[in-house]
N, C-alpha and C. Protein backbone atom coordinates (compact mmCIF):
# COMPACT_ATOMS: atom_id res chain seq x y z
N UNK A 1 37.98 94.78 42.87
CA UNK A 1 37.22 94.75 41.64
C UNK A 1 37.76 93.62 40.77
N UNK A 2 36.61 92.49 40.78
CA UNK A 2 37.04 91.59 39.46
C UNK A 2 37.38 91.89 38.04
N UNK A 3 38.21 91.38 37.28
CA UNK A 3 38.09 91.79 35.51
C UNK A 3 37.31 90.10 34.97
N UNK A 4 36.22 90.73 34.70
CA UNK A 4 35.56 89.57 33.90
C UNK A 4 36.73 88.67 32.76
N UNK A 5 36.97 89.55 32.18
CA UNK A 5 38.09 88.59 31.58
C UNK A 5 38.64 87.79 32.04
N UNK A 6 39.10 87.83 33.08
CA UNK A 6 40.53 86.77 33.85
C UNK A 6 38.77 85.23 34.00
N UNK A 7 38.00 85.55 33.90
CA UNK A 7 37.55 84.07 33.87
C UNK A 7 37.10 83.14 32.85
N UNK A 8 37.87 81.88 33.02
CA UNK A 8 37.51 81.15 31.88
C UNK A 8 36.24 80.45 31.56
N UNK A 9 36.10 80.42 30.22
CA UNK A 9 34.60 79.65 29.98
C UNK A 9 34.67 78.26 30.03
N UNK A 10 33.81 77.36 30.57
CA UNK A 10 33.55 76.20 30.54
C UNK A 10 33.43 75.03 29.83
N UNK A 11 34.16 74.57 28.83
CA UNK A 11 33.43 73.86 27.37
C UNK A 11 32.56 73.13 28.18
N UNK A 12 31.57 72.79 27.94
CA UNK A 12 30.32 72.48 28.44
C UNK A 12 30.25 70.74 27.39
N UNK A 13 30.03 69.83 28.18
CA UNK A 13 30.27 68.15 27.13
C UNK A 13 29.02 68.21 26.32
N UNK A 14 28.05 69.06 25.99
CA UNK A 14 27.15 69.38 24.64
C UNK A 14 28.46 69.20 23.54
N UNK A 15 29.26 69.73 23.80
CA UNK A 15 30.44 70.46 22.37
C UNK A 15 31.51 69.16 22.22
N UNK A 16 31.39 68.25 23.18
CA UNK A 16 32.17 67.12 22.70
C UNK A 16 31.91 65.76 22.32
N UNK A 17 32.79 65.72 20.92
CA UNK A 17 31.84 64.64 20.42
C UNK A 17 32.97 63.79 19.96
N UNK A 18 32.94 62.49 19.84
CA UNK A 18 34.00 61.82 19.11
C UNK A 18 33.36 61.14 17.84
N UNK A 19 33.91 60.45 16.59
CA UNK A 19 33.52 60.23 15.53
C UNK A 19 33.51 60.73 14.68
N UNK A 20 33.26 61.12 13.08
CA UNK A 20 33.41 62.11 12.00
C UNK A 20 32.33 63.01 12.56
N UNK A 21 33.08 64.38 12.64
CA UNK A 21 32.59 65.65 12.77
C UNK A 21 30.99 65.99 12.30
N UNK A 22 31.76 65.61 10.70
CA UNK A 22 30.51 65.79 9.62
C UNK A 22 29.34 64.31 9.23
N UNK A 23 29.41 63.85 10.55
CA UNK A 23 28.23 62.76 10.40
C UNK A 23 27.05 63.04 10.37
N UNK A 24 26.26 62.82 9.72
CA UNK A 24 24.74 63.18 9.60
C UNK A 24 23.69 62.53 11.23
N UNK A 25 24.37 61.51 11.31
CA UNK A 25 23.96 61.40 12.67
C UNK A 25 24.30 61.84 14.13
N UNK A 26 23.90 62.33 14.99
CA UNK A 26 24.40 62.46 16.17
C UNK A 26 23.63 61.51 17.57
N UNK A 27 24.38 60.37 17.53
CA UNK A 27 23.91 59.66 18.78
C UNK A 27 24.36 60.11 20.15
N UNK A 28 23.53 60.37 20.93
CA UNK A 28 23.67 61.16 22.26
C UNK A 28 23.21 60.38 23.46
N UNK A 29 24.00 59.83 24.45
CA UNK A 29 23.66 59.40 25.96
C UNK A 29 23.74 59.89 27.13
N UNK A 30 22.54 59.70 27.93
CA UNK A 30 22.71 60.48 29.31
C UNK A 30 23.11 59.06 30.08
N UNK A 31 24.19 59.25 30.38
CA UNK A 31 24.36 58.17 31.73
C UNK A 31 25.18 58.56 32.11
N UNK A 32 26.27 57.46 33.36
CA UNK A 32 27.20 57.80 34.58
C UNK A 32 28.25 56.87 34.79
N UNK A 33 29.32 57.38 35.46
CA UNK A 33 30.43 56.35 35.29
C UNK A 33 30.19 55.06 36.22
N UNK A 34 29.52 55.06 37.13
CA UNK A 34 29.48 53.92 38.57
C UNK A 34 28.73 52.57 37.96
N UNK A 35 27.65 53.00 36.75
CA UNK A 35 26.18 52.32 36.19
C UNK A 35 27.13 50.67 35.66
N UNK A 36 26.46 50.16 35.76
CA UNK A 36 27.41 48.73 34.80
C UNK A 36 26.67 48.71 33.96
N UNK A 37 25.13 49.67 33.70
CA UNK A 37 24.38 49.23 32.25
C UNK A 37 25.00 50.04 31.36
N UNK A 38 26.33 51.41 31.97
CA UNK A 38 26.22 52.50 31.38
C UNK A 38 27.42 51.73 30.62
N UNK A 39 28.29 51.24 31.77
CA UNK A 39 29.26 50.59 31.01
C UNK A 39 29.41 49.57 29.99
N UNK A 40 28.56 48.68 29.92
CA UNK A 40 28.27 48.26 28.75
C UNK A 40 27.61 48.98 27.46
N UNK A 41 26.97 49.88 27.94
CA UNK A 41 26.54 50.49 26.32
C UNK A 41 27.78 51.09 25.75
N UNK A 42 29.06 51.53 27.14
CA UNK A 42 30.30 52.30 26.45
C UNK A 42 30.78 51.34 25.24
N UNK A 43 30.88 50.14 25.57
CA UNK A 43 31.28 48.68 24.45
C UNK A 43 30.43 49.24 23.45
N UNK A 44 28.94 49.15 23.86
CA UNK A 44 28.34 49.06 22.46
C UNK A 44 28.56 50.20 21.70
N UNK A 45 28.57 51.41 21.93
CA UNK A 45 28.94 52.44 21.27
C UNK A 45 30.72 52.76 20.39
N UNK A 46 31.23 52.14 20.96
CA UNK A 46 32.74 52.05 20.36
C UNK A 46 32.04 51.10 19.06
N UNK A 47 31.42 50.14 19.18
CA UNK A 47 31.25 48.93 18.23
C UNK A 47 30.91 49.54 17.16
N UNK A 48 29.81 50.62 17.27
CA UNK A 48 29.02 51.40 16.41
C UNK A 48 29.46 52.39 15.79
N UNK A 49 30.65 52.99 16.57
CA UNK A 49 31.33 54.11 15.88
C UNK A 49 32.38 53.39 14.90
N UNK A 50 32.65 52.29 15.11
CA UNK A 50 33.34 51.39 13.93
C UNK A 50 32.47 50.85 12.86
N UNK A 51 31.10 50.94 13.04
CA UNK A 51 30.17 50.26 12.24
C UNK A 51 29.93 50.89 11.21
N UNK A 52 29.18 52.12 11.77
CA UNK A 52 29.12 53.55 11.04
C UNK A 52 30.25 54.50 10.94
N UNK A 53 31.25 53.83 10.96
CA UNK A 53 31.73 55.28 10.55
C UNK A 53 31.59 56.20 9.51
N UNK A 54 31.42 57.46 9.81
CA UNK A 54 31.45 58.52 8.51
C UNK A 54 30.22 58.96 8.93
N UNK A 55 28.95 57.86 9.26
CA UNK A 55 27.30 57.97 9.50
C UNK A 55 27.24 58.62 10.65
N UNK A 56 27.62 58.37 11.94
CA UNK A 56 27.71 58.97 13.29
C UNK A 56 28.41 59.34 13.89
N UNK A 57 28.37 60.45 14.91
CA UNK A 57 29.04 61.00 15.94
C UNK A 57 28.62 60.64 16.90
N UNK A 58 29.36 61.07 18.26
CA UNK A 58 28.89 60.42 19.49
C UNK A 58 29.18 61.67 20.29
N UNK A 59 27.94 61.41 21.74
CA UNK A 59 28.04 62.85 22.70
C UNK A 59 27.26 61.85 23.75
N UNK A 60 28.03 62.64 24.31
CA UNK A 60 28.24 61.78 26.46
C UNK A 60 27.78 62.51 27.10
N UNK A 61 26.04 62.47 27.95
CA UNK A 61 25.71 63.47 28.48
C UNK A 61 25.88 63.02 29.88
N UNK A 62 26.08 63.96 31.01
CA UNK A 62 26.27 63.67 32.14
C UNK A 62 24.65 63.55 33.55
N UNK A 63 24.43 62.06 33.41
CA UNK A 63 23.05 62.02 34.28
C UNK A 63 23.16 61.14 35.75
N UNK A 64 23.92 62.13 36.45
CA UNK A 64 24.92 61.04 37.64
C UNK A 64 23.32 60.67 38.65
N UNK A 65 23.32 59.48 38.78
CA UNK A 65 22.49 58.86 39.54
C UNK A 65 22.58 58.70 41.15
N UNK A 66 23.17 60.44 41.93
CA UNK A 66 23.39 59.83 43.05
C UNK A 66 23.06 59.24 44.10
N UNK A 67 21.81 58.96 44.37
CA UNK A 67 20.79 58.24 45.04
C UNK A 67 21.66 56.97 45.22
N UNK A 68 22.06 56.61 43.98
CA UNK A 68 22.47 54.88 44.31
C UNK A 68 23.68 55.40 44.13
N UNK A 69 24.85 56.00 43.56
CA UNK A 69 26.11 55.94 43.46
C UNK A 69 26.55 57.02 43.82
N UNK A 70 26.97 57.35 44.57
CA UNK A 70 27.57 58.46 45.45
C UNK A 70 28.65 59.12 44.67
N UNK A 71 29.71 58.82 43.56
CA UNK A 71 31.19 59.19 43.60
C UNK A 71 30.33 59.36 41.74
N UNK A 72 29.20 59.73 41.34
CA UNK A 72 29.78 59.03 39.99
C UNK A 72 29.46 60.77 39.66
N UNK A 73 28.99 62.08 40.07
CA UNK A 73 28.87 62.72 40.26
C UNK A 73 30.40 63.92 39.93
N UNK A 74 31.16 63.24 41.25
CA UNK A 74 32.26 63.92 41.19
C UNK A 74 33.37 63.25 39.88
N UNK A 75 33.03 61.62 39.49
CA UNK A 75 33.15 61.15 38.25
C UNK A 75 33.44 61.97 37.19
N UNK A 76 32.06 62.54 36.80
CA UNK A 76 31.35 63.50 35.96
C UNK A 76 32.54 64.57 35.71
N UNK A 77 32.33 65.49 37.08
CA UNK A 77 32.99 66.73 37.26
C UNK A 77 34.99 66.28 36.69
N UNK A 78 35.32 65.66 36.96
CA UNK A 78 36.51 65.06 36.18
C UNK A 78 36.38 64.87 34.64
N UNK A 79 35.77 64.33 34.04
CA UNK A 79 35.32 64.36 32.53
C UNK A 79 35.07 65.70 32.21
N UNK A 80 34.51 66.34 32.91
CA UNK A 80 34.10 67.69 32.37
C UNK A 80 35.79 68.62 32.37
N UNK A 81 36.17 68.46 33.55
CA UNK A 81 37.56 68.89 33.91
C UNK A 81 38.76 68.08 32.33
N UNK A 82 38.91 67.50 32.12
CA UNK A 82 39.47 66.45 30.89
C UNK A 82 38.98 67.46 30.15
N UNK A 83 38.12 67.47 29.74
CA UNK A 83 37.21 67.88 28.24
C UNK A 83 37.83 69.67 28.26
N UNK A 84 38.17 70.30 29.39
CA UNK A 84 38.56 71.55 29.12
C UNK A 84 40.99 71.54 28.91
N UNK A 85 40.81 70.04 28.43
CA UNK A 85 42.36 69.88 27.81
C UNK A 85 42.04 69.10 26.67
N UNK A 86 40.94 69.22 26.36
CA UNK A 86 40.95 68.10 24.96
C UNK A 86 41.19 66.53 25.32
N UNK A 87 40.92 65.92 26.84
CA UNK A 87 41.19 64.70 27.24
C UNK A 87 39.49 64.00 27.27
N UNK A 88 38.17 64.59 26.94
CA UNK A 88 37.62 63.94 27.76
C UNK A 88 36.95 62.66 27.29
N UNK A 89 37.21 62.38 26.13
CA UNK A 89 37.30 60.61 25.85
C UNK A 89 38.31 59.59 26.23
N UNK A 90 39.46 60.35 26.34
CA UNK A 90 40.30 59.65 27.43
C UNK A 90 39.87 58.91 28.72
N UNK A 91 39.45 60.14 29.50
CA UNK A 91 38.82 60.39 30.78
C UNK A 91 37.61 59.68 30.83
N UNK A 92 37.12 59.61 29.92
CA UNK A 92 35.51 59.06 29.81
C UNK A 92 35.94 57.29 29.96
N UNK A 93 36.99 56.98 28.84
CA UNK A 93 37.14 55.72 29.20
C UNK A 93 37.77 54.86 30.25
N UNK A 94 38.46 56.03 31.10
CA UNK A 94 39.30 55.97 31.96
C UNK A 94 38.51 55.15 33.01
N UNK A 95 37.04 55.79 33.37
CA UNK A 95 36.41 56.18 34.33
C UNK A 95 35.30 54.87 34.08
N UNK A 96 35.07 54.61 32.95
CA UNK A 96 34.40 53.36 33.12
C UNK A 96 34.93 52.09 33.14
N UNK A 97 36.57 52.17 33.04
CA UNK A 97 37.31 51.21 32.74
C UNK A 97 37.78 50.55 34.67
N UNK A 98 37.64 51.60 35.48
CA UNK A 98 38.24 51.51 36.70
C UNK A 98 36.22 52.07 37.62
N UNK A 99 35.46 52.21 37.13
CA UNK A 99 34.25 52.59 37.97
C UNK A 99 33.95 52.13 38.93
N UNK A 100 34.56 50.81 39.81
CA UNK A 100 34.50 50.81 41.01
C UNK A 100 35.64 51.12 42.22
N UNK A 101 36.34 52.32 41.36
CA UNK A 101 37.25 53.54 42.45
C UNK A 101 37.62 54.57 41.45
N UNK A 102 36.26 55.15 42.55
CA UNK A 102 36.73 56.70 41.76
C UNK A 102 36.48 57.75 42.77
N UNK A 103 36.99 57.28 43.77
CA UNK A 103 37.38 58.65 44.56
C UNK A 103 38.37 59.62 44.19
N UNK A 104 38.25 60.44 45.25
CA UNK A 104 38.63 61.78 44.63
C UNK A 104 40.24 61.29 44.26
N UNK A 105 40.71 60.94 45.24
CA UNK A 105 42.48 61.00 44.78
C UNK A 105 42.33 59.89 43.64
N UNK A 106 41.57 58.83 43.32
CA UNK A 106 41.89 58.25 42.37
C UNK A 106 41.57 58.89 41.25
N UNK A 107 40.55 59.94 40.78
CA UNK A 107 40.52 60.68 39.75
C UNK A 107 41.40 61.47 39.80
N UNK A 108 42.41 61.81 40.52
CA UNK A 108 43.38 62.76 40.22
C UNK A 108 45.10 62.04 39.72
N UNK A 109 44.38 60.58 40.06
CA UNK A 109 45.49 60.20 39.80
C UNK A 109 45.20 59.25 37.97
N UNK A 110 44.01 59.43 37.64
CA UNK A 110 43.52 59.28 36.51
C UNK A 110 43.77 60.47 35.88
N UNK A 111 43.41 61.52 36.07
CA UNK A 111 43.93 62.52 35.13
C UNK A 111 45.72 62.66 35.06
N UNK A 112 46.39 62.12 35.93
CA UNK A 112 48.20 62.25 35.36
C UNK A 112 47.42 61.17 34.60
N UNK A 113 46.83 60.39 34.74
CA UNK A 113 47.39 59.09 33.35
C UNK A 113 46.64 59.41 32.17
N UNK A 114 46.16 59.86 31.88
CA UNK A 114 45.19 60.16 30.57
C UNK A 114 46.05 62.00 30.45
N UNK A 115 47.01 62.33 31.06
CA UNK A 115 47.82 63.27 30.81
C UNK A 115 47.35 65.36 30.89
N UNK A 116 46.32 65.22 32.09
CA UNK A 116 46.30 66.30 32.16
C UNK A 116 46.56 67.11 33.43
N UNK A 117 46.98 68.45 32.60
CA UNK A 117 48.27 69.30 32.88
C UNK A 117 47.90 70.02 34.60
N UNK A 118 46.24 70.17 34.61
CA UNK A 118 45.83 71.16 35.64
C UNK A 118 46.55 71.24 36.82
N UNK A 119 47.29 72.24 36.99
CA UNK A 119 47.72 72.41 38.95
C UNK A 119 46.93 71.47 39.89
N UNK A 120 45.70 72.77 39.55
CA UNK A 120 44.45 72.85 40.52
C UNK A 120 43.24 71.76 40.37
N UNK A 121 44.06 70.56 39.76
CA UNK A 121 42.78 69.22 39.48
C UNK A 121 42.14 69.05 40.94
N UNK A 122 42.67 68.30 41.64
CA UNK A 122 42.57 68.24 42.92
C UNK A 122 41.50 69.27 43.33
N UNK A 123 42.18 70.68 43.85
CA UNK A 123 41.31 71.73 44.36
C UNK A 123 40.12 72.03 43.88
N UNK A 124 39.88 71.67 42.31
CA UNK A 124 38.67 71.83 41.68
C UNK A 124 37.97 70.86 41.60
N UNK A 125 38.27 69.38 42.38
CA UNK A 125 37.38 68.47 42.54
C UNK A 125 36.66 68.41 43.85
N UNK A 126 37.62 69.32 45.04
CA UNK A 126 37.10 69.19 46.26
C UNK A 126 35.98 70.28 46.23
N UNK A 127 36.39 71.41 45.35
CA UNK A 127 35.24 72.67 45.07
C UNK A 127 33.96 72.74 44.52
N UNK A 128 33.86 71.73 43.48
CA UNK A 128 32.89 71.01 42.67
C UNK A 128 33.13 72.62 41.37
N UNK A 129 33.83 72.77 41.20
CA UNK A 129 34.50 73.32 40.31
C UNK A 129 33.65 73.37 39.28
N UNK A 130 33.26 71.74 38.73
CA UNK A 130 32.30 71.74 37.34
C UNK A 130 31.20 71.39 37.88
N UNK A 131 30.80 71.30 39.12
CA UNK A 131 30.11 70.76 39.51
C UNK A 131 28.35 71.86 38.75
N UNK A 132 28.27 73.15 38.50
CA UNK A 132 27.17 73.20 37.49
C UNK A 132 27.59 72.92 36.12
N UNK A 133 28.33 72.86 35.84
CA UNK A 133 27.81 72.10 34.37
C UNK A 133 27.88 70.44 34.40
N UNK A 134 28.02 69.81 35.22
CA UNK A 134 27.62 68.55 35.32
C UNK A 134 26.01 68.93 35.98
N UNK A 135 25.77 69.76 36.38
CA UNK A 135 24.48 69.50 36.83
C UNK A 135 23.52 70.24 35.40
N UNK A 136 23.74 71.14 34.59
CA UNK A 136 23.21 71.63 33.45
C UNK A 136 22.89 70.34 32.52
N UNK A 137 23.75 69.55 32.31
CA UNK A 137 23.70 67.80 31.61
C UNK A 137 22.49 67.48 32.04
N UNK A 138 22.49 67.23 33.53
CA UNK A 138 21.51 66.76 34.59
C UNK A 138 20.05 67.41 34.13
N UNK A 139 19.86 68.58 34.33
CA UNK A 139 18.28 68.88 34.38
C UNK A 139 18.09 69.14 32.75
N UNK A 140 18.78 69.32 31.84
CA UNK A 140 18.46 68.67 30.53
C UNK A 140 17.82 67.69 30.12
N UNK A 141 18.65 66.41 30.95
CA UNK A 141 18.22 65.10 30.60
C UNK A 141 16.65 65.01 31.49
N UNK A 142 16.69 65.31 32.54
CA UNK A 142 15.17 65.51 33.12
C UNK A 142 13.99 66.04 32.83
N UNK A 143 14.81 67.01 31.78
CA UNK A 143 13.67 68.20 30.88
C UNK A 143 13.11 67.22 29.94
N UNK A 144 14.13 66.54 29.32
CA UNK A 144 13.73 65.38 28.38
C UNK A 144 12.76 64.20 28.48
N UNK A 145 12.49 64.05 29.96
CA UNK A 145 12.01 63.00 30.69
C UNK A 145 12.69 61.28 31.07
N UNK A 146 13.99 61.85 31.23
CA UNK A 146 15.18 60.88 31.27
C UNK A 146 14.92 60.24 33.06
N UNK A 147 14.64 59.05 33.32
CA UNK A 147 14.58 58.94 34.88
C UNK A 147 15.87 57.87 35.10
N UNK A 148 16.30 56.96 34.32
CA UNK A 148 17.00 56.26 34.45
C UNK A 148 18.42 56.31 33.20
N UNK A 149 19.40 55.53 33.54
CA UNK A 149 20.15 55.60 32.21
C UNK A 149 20.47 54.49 32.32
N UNK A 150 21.24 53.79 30.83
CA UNK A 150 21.81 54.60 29.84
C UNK A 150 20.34 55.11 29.15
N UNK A 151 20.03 56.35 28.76
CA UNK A 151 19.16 56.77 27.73
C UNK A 151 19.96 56.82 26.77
N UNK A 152 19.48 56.58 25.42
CA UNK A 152 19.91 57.30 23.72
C UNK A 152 19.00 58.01 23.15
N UNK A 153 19.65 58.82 22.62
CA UNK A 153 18.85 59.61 21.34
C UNK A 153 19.64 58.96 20.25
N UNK A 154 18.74 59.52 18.71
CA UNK A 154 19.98 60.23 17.53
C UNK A 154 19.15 60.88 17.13
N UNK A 155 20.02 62.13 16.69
CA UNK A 155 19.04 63.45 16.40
C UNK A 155 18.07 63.78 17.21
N UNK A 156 17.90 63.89 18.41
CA UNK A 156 17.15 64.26 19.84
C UNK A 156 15.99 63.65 19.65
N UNK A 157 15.90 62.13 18.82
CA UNK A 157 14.82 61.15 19.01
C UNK A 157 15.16 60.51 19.95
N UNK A 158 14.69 60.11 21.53
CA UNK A 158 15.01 58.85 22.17
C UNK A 158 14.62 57.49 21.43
N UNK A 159 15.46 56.92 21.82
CA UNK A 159 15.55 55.56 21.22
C UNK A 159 15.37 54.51 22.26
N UNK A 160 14.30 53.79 21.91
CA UNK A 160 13.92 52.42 23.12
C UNK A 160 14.72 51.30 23.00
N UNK A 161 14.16 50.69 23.87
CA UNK A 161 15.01 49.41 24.76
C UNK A 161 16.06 49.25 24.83
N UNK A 162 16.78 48.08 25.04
CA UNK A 162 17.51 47.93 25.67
C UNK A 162 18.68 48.18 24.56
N UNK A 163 20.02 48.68 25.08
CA UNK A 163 21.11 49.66 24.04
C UNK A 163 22.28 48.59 23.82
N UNK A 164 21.85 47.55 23.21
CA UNK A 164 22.14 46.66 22.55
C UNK A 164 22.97 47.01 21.26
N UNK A 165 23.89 45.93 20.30
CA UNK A 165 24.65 46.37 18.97
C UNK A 165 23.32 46.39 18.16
N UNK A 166 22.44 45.51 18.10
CA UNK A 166 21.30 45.30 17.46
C UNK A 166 20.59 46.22 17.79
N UNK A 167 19.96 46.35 18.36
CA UNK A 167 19.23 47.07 19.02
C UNK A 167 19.51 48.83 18.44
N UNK A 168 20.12 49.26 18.85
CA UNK A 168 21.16 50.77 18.07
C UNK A 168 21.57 50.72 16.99
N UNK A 169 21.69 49.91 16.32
CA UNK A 169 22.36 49.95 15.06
C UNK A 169 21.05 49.96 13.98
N UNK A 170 20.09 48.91 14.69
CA UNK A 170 18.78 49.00 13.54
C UNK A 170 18.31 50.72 13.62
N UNK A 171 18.26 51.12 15.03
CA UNK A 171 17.87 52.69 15.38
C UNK A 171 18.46 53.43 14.28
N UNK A 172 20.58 53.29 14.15
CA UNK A 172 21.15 54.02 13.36
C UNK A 172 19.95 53.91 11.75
N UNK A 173 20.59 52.91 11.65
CA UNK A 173 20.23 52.38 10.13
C UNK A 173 18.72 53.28 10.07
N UNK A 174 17.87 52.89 10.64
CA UNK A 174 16.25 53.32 10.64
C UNK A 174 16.67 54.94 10.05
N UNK A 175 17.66 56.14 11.04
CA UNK A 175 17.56 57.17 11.16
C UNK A 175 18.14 57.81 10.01
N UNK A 176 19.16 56.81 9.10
CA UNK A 176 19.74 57.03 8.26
C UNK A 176 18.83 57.12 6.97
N UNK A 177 17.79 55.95 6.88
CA UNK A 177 17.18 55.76 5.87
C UNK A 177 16.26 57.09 5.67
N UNK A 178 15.50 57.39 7.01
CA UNK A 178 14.53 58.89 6.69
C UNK A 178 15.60 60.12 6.49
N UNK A 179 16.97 60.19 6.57
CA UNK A 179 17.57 61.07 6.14
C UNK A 179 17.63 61.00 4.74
N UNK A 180 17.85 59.88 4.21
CA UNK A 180 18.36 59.75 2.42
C UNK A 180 16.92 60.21 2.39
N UNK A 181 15.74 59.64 2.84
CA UNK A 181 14.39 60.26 2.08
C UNK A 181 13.90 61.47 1.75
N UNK A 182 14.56 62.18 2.31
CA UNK A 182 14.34 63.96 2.59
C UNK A 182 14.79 64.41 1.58
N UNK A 183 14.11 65.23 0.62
CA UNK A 183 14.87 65.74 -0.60
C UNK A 183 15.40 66.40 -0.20
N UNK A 184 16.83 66.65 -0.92
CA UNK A 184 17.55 68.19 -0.59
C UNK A 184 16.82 69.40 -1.31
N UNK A 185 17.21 70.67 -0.82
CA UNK A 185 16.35 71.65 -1.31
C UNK A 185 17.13 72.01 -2.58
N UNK A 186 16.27 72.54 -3.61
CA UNK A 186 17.42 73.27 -4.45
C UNK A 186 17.03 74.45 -4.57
């Protein structure tokens, strides 16, 4: 007989966000660690969280493309693994910083360096361990009508073309301005 208790819950990367907490904006991407478009929007988004700060938060959705990239999947499942030690912007940058090796032992040898503690990293990468909540990311972004990435939102508006400083930042700015327009209630 199992005790439900003895199992732990999942933080699920919906709940992780980097940037001021209390930003009125929330910019959100579905992409993957292997992508080089994904990796460049990672640049552009650091740029932006320096731009805006105070204005935006940031959230990393997981939309592994394995058709063309085989490893970016189990990628994923590592970030998700990070994110349940409070590492997974570490991990996130880890993974686009090195995205052409990320096999399994090299994500395990990415998590000693971004400093997490798990025994069972390893065993839970060969298990696919996170492997549904990297896939929950997944049919989200599909629900959305996401076919390719990097996608953006802010505030669960997708945002077009190409995810440029310009490009995102006019988006920010745009999303900011219909916020000041909104009366507050009294």
């Amino acid at each position: 007989m199992s005790n439900r208790n003895n199992i732990a819950e999942i933080i699920p990367p919906k709940k992780a966000f980097v940037g001021d907490l209390e930003a009125p904006l929330v910019l959100m991407e579905f992409g993957e660690y292997e992508n080089e478009g994904c990796a460049k929007a990672n640049d552009v988004v650091k740029k932006l969280l320096k731009q805006f700060q105070g204005e935006i938060k940031f959230n990393f959705r997981h939309f592994p493309l394995i058709q063309f990239h085989q490893r970016s999947h189990k990628a994923s499942e590592a970030a998700v693994a990070a994110l349940q030690e409070g590492k997974f912007w570490e991990m996130h940058n880890m993974l686009f910083d090195n995205r052409g090796n990320l096999g399994v032992i090299s994500l395990k040898n990415y998590a000693k360096e971004v400093g997490l503690t798990d025994k069972n990293f390893l065993t839970k990468m060969v298990d696919s361990y996170y492997g549904w909540t990297v896939r929950t990311d997944l049919l989200e972004g599909l629900n959305r009508g996401i076919r390719e990435v990097p996608a953006f939102f802010i505030n669960g508006e997708e945002v077009g073309g190409l995810p440029t400083v310009k490009n995102l930042s006019e988006a920010v700015e745009n999303a900011l301005r219909k916020i000041k327009r909104k009366p507050t209630p009294t």
